[in-house]
Protein backbone atom coordinates (compact mmCIF):
# COMPACT_ATOMS: atom_id res chain seq x y z
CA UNK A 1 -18.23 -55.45 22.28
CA UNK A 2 -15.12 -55.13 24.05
CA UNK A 3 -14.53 -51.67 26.12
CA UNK A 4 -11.51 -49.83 25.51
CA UNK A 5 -8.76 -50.35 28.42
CA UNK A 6 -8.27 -47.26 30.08
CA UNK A 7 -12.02 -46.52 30.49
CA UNK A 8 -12.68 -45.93 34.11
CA UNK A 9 -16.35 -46.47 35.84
CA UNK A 10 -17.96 -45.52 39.39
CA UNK A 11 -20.37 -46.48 40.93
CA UNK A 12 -22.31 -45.31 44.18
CA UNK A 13 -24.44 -47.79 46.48
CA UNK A 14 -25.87 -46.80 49.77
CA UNK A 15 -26.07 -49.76 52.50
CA UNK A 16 -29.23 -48.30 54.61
CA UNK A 17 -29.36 -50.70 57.49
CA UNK A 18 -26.18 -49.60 58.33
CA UNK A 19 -26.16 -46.15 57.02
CA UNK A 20 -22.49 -46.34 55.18
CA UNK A 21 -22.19 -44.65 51.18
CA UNK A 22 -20.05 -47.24 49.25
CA UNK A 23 -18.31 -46.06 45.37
CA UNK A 24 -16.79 -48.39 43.53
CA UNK A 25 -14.34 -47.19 40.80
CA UNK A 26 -13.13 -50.11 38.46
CA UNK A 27 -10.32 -49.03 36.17
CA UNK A 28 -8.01 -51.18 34.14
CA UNK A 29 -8.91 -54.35 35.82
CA UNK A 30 -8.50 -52.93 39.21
CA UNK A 31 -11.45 -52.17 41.61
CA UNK A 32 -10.79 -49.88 44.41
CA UNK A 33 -14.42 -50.03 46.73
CA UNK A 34 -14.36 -46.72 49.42
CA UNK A 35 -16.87 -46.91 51.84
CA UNK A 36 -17.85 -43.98 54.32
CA UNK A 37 -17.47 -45.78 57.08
CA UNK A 38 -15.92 -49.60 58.41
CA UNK A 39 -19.35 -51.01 58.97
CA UNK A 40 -19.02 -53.69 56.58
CA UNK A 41 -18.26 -57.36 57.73
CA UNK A 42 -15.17 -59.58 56.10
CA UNK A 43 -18.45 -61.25 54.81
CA UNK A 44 -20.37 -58.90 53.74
CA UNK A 45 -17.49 -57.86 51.73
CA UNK A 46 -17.16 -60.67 50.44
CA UNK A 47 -21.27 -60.91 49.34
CA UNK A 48 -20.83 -57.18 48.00
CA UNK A 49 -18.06 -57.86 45.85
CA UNK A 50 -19.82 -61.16 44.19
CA UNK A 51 -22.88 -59.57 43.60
CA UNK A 52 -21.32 -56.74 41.69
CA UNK A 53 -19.44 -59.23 39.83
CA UNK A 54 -22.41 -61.41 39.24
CA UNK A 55 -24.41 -57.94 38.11
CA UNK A 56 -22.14 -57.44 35.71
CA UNK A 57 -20.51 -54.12 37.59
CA UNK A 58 -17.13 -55.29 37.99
CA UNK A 59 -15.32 -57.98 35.86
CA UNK A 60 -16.40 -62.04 36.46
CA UNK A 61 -13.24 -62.98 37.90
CA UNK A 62 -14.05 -60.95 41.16
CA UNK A 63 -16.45 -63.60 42.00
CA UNK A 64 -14.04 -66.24 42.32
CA UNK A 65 -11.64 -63.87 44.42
CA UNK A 66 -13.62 -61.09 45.92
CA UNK A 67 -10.81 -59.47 48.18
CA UNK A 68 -7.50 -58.00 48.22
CA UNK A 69 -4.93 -59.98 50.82
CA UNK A 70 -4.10 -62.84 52.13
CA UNK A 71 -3.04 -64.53 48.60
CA UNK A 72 -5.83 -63.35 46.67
CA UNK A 73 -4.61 -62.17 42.91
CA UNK A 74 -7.59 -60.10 41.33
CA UNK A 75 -9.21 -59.22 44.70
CA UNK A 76 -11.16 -55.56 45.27
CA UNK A 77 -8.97 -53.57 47.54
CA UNK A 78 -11.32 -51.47 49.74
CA UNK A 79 -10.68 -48.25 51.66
CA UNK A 80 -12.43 -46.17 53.99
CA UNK A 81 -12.57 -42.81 52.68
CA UNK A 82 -15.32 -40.64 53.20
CA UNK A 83 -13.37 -37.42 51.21
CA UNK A 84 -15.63 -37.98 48.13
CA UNK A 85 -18.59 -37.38 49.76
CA UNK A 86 -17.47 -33.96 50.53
CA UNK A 87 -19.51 -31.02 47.59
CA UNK A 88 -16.90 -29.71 45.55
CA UNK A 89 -15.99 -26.20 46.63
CA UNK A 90 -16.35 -24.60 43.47
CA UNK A 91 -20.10 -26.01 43.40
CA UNK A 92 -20.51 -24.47 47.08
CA UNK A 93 -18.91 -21.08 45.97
CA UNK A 94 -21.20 -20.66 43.32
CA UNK A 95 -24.12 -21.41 45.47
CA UNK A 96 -23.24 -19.06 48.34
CA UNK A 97 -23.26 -16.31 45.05
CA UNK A 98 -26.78 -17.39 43.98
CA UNK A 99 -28.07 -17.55 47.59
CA UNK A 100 -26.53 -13.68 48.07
CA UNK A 101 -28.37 -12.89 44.62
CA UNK A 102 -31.08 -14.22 45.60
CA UNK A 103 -31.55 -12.10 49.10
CA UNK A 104 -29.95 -9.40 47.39
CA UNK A 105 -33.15 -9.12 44.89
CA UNK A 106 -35.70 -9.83 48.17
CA UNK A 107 -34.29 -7.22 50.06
CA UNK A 108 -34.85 -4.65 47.23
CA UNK A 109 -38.18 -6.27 46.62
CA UNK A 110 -39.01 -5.69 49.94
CA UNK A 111 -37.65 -2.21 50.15
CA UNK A 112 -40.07 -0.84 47.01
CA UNK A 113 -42.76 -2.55 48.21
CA UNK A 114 -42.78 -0.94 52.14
CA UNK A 115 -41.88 2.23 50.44
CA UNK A 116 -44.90 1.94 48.22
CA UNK A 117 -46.78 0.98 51.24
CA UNK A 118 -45.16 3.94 53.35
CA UNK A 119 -46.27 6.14 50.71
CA UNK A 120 -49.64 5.10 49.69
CA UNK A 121 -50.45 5.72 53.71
CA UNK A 122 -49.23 9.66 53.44
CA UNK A 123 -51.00 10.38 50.31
């Protein structure tokens, strides 16, 4: 089953040892790898790339010629980007709301309780 051509896919790794967040987007032939940060040797690039071709993530011809540059046709062109790690400020807007909600409600909470408290001593 053949996928239709404009379909786009992503992918997010995380490289522990060396603590850098890698997403690879492969769209229309094209793979564009951003990586949080240039920790990655011109070989491990190199091993990355193969083994996402040889996973089946990207398409087969990556393994042959894993990078972008110096001659290489289909090669992976990789950037270091770390923008896309960034939440989405609509996502953080909506949870500073909740989080005022949410004190809102346990400072009223609070309030009827002490008050119940205050006047449960009096009585």
């Amino acid at each position: 089953m053949k996928k239709p051509a404009n379909e786009s896919r992503c992918f997010d790794f995380y490289v522990a040892n060396l603590d850098t967040h890698v997403r690879v987007e492969e769209s229309a032939g094209t793979v564009v790898v951003r990586v949080s940060r240039n920790t990655l040797s011109e070989g491990r690039k190199i091993s990355f790339i193969r083994e996402l071709a040889a996973e089946g993530f990207i398409p087969d011809e990556y393994y042959r010629h894993p990078l972008a540059g110096r001659g290489a046709f289909h090669g992976a062109r990789w950037e270091v980007d770390h923008a896309w790690l960034l939440p989405d400020p609509a996502l953080a807007a909506r949870a500073r709301r909740q989080l005022a909600k949410t004190l809102l409600v346990a400072t009223g909470l609070w309030l009827v309780l002490m008050g119940a408290l205050f006047l449960g001593l009096l009585g």
